[in-house]
PDB file of N, CA and C in Angstrom:
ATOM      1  N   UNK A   1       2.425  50.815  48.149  1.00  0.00           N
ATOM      2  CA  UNK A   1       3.263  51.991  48.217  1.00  0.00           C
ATOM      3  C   UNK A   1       2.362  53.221  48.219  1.00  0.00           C
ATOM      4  N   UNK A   2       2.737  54.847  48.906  1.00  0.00           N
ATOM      5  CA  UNK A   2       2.043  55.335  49.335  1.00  0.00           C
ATOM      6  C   UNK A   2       3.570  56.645  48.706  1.00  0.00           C
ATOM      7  N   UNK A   3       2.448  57.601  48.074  1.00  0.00           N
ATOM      8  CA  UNK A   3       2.841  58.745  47.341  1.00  0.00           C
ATOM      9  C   UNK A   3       3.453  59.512  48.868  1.00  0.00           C
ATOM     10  N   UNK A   4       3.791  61.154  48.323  1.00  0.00           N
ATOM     11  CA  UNK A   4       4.069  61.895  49.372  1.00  0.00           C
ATOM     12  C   UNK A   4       2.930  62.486  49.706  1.00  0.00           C
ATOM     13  N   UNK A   5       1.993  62.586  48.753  1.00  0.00           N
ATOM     14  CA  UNK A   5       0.597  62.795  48.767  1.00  0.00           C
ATOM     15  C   UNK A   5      -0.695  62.584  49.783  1.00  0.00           C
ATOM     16  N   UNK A   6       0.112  60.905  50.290  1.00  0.00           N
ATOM     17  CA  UNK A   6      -1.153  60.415  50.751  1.00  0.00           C
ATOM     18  C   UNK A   6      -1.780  59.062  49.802  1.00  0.00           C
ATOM     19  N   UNK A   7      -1.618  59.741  48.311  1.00  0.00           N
ATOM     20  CA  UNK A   7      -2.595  59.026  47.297  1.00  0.00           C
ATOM     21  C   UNK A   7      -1.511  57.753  47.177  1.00  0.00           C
ATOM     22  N   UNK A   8      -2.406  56.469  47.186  1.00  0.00           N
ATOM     23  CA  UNK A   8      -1.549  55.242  46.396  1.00  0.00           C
ATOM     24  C   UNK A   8      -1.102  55.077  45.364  1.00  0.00           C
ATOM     25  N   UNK A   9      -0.123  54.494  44.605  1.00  0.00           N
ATOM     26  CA  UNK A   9      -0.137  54.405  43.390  1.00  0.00           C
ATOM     27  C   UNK A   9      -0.993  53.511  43.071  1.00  0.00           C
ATOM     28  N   UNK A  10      -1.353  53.934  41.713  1.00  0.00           N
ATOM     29  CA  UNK A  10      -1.389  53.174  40.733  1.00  0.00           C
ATOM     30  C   UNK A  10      -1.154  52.579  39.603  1.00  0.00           C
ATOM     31  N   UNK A  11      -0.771  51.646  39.751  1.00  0.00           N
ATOM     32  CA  UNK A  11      -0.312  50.721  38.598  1.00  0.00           C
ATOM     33  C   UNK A  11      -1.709  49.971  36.900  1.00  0.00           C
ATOM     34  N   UNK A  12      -0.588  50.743  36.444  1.00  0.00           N
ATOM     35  CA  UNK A  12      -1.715  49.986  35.277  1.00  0.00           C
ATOM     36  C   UNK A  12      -1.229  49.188  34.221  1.00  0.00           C
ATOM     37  N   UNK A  13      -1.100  48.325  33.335  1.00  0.00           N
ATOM     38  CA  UNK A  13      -0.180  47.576  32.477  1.00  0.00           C
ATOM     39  C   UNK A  13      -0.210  48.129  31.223  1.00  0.00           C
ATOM     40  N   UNK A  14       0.580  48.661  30.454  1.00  0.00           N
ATOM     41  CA  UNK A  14      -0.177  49.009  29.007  1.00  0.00           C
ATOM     42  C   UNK A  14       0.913  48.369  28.279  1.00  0.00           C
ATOM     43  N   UNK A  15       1.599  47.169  28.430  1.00  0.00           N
ATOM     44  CA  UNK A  15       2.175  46.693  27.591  1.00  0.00           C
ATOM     45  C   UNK A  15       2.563  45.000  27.872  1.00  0.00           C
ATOM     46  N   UNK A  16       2.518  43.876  27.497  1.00  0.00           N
ATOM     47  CA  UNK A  16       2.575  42.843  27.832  1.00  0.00           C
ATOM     48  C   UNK A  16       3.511  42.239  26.638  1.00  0.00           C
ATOM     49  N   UNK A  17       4.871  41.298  27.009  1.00  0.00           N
ATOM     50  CA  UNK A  17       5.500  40.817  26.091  1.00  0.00           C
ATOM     51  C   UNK A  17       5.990  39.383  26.897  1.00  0.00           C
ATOM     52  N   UNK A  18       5.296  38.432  26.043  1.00  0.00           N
ATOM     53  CA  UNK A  18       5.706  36.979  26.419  1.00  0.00           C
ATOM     54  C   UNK A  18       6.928  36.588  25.399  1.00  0.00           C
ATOM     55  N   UNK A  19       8.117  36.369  26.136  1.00  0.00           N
ATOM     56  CA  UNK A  19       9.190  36.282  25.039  1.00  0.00           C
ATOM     57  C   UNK A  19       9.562  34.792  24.672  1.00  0.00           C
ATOM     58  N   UNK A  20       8.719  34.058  25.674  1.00  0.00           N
ATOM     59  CA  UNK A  20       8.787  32.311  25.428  1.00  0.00           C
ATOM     60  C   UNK A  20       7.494  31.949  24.598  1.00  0.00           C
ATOM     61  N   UNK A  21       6.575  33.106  24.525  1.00  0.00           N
ATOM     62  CA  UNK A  21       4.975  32.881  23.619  1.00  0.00           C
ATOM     63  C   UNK A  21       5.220  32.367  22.175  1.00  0.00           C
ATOM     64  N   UNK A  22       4.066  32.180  21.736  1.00  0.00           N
ATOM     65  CA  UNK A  22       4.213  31.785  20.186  1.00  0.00           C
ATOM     66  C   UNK A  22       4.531  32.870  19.351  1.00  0.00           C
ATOM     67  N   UNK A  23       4.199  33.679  19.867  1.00  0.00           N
ATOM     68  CA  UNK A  23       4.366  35.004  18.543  1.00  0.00           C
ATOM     69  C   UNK A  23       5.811  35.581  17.779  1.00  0.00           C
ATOM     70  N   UNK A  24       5.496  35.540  16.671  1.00  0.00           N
ATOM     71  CA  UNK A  24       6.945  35.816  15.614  1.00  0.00           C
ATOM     72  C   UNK A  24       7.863  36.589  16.203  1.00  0.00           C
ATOM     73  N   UNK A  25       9.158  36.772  16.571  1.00  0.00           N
ATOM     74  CA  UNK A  25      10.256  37.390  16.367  1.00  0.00           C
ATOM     75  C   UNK A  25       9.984  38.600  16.034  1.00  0.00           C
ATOM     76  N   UNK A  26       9.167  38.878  15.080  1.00  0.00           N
ATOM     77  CA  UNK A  26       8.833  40.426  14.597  1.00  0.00           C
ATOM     78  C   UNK A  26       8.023  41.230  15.719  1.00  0.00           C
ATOM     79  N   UNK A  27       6.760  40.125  15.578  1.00  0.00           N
ATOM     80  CA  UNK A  27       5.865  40.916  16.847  1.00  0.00           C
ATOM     81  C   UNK A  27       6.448  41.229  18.112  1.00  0.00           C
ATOM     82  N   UNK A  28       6.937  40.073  18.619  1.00  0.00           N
ATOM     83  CA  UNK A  28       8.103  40.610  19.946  1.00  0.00           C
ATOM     84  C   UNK A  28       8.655  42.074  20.094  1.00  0.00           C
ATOM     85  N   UNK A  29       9.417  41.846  18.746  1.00  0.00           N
ATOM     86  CA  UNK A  29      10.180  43.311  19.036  1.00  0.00           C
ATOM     87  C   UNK A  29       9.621  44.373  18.433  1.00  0.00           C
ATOM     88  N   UNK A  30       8.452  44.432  17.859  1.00  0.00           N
ATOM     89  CA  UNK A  30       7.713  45.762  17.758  1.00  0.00           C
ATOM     90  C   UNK A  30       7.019  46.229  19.127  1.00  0.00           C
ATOM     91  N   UNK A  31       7.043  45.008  19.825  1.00  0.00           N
ATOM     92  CA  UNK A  31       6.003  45.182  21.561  1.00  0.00           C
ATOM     93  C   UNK A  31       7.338  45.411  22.418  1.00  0.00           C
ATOM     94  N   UNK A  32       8.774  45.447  22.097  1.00  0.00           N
ATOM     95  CA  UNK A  32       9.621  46.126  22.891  1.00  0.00           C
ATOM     96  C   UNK A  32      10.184  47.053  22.324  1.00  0.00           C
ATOM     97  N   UNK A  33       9.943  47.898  21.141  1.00  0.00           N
ATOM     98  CA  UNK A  33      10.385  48.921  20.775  1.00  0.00           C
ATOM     99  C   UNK A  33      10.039  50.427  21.273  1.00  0.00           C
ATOM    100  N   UNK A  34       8.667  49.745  22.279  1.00  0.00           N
ATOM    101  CA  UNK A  34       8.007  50.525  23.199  1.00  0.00           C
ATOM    102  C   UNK A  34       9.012  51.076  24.468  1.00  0.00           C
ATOM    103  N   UNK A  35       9.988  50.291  25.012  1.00  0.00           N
ATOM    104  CA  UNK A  35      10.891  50.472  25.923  1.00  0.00           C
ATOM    105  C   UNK A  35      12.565  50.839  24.892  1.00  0.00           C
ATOM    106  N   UNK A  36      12.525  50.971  24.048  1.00  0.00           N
ATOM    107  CA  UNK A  36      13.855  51.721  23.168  1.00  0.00           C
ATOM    108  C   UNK A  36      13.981  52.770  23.612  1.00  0.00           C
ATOM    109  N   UNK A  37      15.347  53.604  23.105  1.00  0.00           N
ATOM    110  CA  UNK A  37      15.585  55.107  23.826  1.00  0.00           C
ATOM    111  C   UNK A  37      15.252  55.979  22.313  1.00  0.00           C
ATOM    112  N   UNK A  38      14.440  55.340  21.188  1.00  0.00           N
ATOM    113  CA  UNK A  38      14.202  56.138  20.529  1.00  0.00           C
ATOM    114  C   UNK A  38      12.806  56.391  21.035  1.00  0.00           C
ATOM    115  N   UNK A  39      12.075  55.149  20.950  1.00  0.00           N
ATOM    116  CA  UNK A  39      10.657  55.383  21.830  1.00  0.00           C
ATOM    117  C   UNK A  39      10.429  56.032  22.470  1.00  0.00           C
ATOM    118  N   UNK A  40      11.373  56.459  23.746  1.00  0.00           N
ATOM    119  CA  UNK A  40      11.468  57.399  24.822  1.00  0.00           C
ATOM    120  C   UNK A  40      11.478  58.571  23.969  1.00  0.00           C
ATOM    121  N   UNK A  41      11.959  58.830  23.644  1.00  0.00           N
ATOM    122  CA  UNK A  41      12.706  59.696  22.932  1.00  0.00           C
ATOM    123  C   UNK A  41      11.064  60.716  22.583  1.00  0.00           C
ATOM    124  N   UNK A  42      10.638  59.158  21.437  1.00  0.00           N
ATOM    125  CA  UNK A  42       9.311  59.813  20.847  1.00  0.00           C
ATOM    126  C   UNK A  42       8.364  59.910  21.691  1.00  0.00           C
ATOM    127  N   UNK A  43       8.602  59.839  23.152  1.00  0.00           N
ATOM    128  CA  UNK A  43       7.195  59.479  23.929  1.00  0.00           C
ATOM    129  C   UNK A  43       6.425  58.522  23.576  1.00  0.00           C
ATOM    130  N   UNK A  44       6.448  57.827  22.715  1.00  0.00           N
ATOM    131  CA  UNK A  44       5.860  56.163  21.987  1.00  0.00           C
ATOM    132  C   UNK A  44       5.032  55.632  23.335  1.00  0.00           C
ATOM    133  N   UNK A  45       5.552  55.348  24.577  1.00  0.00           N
ATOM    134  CA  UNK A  45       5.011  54.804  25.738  1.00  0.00           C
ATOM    135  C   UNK A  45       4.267  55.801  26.246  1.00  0.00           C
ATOM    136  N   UNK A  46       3.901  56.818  26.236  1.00  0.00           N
ATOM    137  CA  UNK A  46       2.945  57.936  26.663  1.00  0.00           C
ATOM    138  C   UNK A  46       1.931  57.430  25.933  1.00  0.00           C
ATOM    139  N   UNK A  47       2.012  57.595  24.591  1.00  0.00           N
ATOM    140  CA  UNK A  47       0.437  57.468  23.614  1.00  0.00           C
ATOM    141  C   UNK A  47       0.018  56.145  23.612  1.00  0.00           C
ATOM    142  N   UNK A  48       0.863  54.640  23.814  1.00  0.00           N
ATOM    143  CA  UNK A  48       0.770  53.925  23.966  1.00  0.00           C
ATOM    144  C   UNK A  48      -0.345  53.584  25.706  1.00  0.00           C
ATOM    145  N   UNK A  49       0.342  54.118  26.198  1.00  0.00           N
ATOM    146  CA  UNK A  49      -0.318  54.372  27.730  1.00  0.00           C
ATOM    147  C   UNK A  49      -1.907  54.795  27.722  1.00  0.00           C
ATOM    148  N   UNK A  50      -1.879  55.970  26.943  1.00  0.00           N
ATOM    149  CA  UNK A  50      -3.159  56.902  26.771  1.00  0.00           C
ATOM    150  C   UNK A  50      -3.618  56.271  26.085  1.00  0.00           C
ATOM    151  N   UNK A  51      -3.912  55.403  25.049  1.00  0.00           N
ATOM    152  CA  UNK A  51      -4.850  54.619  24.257  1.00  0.00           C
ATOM    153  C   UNK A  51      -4.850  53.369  25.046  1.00  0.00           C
ATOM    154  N   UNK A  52      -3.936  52.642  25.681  1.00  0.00           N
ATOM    155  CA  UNK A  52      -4.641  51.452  26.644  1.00  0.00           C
ATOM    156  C   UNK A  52      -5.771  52.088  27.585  1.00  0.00           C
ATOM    157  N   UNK A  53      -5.662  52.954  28.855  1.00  0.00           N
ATOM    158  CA  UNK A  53      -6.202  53.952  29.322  1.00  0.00           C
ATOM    159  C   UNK A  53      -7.937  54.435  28.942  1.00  0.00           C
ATOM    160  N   UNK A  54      -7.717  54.848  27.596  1.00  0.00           N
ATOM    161  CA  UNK A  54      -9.030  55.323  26.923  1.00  0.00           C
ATOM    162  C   UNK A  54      -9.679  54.175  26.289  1.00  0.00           C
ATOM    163  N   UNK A  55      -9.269  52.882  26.375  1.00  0.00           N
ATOM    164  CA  UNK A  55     -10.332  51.631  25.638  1.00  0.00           C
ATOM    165  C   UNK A  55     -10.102  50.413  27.140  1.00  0.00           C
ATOM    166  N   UNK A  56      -9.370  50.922  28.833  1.00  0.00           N
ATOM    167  CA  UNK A  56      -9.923  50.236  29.324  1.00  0.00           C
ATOM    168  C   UNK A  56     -11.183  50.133  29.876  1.00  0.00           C
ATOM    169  N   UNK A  57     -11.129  48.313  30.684  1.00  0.00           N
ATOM    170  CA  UNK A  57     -12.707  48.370  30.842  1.00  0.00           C
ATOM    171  C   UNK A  57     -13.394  49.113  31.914  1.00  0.00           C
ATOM    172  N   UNK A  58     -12.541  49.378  32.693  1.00  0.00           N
ATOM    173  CA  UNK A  58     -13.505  51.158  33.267  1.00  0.00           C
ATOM    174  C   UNK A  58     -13.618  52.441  32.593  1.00  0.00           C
ATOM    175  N   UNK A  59     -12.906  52.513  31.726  1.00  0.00           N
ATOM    176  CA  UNK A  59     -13.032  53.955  31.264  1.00  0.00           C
ATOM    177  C   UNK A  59     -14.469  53.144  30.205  1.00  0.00           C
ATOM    178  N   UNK A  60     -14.772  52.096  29.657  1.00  0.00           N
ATOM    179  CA  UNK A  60     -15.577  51.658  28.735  1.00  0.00           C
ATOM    180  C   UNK A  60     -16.959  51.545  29.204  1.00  0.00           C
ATOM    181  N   UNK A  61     -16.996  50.956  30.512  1.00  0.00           N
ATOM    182  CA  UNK A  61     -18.208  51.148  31.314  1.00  0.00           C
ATOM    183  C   UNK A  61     -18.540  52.099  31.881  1.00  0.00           C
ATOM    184  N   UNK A  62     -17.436  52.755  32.171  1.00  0.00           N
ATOM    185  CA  UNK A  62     -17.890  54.591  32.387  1.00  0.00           C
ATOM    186  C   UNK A  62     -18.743  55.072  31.173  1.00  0.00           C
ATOM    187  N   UNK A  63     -18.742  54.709  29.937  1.00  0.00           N
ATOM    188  CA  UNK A  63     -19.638  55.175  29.018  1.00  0.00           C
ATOM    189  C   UNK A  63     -20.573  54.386  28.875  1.00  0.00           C
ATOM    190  N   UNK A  64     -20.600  53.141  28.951  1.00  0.00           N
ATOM    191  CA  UNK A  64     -21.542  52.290  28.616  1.00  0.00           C
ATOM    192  C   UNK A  64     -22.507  53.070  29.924  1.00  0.00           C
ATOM    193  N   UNK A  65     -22.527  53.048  30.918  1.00  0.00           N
ATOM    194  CA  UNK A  65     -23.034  53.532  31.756  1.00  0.00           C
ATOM    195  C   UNK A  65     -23.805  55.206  31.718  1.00  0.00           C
ATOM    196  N   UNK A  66     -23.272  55.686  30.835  1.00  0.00           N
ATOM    197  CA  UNK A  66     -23.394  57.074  30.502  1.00  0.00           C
ATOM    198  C   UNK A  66     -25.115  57.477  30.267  1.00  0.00           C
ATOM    199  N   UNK A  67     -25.512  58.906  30.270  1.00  0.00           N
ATOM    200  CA  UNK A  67     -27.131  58.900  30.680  1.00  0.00           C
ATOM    201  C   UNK A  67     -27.446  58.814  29.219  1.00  0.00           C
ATOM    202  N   UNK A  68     -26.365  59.522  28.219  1.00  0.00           N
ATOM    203  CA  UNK A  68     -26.649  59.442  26.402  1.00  0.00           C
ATOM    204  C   UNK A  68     -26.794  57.568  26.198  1.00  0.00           C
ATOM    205  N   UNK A  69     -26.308  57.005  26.760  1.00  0.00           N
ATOM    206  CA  UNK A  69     -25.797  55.561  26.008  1.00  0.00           C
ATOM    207  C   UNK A  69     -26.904  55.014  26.570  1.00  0.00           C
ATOM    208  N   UNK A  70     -27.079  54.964  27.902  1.00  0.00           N
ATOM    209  CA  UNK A  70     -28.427  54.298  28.121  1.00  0.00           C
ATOM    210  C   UNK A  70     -29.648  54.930  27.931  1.00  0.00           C
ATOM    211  N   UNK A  71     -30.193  56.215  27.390  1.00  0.00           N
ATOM    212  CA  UNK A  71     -31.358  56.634  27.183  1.00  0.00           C
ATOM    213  C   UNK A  71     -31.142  55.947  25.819  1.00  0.00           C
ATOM    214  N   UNK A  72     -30.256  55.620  24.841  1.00  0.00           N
ATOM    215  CA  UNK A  72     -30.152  54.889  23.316  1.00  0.00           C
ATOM    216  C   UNK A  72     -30.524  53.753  23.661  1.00  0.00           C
ATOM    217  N   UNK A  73     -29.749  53.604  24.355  1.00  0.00           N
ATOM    218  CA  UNK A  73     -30.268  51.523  24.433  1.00  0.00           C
ATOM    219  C   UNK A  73     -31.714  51.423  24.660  1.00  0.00           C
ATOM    220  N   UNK A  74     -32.286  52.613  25.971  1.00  0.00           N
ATOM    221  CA  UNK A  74     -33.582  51.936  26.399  1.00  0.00           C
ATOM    222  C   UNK A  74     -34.179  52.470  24.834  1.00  0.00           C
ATOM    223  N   UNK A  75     -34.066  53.356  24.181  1.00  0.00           N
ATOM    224  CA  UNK A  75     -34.967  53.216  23.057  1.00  0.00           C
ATOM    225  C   UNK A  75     -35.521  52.656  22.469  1.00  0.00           C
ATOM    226  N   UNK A  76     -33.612  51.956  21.916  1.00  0.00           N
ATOM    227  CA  UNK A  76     -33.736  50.582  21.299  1.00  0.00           C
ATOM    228  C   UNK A  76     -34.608  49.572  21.549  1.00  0.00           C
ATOM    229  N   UNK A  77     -34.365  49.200  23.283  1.00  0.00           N
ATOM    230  CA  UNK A  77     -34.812  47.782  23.840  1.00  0.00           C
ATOM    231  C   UNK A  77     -37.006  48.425  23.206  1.00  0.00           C
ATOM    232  N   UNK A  78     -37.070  50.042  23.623  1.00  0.00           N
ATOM    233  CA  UNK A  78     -38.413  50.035  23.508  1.00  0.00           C
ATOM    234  C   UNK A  78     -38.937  49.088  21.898  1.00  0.00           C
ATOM    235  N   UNK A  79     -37.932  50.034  21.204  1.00  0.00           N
ATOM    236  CA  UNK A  79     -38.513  49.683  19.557  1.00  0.00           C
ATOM    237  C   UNK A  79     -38.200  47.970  19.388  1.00  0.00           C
ATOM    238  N   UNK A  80     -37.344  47.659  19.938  1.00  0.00           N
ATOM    239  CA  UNK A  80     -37.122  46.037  19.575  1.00  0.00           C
ATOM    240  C   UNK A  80     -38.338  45.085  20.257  1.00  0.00           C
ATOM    241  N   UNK A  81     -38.601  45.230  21.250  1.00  0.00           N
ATOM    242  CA  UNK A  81     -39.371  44.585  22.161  1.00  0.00           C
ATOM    243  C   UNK A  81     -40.445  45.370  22.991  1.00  0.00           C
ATOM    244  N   UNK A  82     -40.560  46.791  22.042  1.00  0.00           N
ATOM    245  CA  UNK A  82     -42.152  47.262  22.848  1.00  0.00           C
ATOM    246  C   UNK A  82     -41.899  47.322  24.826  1.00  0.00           C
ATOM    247  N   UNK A  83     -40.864  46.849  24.974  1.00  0.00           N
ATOM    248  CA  UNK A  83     -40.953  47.045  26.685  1.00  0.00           C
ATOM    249  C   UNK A  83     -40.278  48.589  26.697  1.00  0.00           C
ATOM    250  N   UNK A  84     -41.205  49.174  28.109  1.00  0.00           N
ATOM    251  CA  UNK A  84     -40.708  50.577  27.926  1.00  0.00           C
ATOM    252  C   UNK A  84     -39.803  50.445  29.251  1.00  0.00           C
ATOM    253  N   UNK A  85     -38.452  50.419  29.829  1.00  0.00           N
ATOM    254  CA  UNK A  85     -38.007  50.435  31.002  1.00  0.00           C
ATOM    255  C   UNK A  85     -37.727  51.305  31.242  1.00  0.00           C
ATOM    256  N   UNK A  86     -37.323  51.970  32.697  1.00  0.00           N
ATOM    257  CA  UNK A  86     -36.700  53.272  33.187  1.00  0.00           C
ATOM    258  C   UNK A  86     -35.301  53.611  33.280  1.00  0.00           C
ATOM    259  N   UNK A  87     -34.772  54.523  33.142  1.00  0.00           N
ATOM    260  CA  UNK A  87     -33.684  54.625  32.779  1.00  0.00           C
ATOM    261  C   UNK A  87     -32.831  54.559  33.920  1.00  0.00           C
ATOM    262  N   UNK A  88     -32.776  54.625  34.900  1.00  0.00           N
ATOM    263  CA  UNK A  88     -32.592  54.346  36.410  1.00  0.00           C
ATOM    264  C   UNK A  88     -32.059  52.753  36.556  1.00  0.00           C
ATOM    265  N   UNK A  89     -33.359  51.706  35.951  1.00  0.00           N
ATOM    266  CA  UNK A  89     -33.492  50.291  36.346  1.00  0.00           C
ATOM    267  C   UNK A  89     -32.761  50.262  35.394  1.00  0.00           C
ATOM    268  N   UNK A  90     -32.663  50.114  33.891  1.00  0.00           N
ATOM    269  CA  UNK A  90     -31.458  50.247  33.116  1.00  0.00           C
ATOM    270  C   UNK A  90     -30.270  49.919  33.130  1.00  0.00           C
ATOM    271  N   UNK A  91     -29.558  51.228  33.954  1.00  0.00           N
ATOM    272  CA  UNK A  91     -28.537  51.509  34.801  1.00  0.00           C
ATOM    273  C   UNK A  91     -27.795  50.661  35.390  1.00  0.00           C
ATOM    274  N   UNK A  92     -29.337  50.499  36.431  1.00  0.00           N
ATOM    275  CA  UNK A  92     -28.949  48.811  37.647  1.00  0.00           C
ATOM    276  C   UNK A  92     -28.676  47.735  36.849  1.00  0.00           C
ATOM    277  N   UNK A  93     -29.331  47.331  35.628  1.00  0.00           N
ATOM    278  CA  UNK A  93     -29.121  45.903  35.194  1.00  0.00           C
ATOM    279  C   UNK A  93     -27.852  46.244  33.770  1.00  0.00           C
ATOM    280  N   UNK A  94     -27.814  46.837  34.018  1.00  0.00           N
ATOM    281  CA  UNK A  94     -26.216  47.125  32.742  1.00  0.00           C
ATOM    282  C   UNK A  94     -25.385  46.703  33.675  1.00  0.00           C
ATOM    283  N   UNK A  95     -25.312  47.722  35.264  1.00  0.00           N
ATOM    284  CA  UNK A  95     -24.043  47.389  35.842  1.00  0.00           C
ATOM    285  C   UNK A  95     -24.353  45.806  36.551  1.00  0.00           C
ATOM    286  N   UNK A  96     -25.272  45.651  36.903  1.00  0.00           N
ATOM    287  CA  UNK A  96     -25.405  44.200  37.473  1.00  0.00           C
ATOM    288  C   UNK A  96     -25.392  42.845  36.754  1.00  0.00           C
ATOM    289  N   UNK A  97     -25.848  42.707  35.563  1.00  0.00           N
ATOM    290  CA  UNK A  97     -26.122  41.818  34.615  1.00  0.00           C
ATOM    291  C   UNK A  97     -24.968  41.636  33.383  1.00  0.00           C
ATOM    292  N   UNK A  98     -24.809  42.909  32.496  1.00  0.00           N
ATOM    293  CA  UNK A  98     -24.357  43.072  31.502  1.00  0.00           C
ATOM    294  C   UNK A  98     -22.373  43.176  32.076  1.00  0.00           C
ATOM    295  N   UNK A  99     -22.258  44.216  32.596  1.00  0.00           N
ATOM    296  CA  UNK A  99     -20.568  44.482  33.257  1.00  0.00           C
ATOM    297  C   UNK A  99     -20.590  44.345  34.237  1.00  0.00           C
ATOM    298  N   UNK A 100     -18.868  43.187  33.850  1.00  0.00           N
ATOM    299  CA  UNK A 100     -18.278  42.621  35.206  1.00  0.00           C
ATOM    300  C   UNK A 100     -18.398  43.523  36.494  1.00  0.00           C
ATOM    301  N   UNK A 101     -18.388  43.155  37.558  1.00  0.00           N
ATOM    302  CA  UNK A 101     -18.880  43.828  38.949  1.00  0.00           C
ATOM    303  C   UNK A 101     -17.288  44.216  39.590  1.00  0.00           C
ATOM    304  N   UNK A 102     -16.596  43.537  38.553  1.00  0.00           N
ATOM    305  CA  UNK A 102     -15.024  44.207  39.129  1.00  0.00           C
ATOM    306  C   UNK A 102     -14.336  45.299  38.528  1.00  0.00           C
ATOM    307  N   UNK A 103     -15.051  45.588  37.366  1.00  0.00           N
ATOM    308  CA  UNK A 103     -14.915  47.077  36.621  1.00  0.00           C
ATOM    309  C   UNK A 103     -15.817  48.252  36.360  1.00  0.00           C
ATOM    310  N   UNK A 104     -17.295  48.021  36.901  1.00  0.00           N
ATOM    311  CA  UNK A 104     -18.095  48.875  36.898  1.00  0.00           C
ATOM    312  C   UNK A 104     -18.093  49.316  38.084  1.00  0.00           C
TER     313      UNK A 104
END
């Protein structure tokens, strides 16, 4: 599907409820109290949204990736193991090695 924009949507999941799963009766309906009209009400599914959002795994490798996070690590790797690497090659083997190649 295609906005008026131009831009595609996008779809993102920030809520998952298996109602044939193992999980208690309780848990169920605290994971659909998210779709209530008090929820609405409270915006509950907004902040719910925005904290899936801010701990997924692109927004996570967007930092892991970051020039602060990897000039720390290469520190680290220096002081742990005396190897001095570049922060560049780093980079390459975080996103190549370390995170999945379908979210970095």
């Amino acid at each position: 599907m295609i906005l008026a924009s131009g831009l595609p949507v996008v779809l993102d999941l920030a809520m998952e409820v298996d109602l044939l799963g193992p999980d208690t009766l309780t848990v169920k309906a605290d994971h659909l109290f998210a779709i209530s009209k008090e929820a609405i009400k409270r915006r509950y599914l907004d902040d719910l949204w925005r904290a899936k959002a801010a701990t997924s795994p692109r927004s996570l490798s967007a930092i892991v990736l970051s020039e602060p996070v990897v000039d720390a690590v290469r520190k680290e790797l220096r002081k742990r193991t005396g190897h001095s690497c570049d922060a560049d090659e780093l980079t390459r083997l975080l996103g190549a090695e370390v995170i999945r190649a379908d979210i970095s």
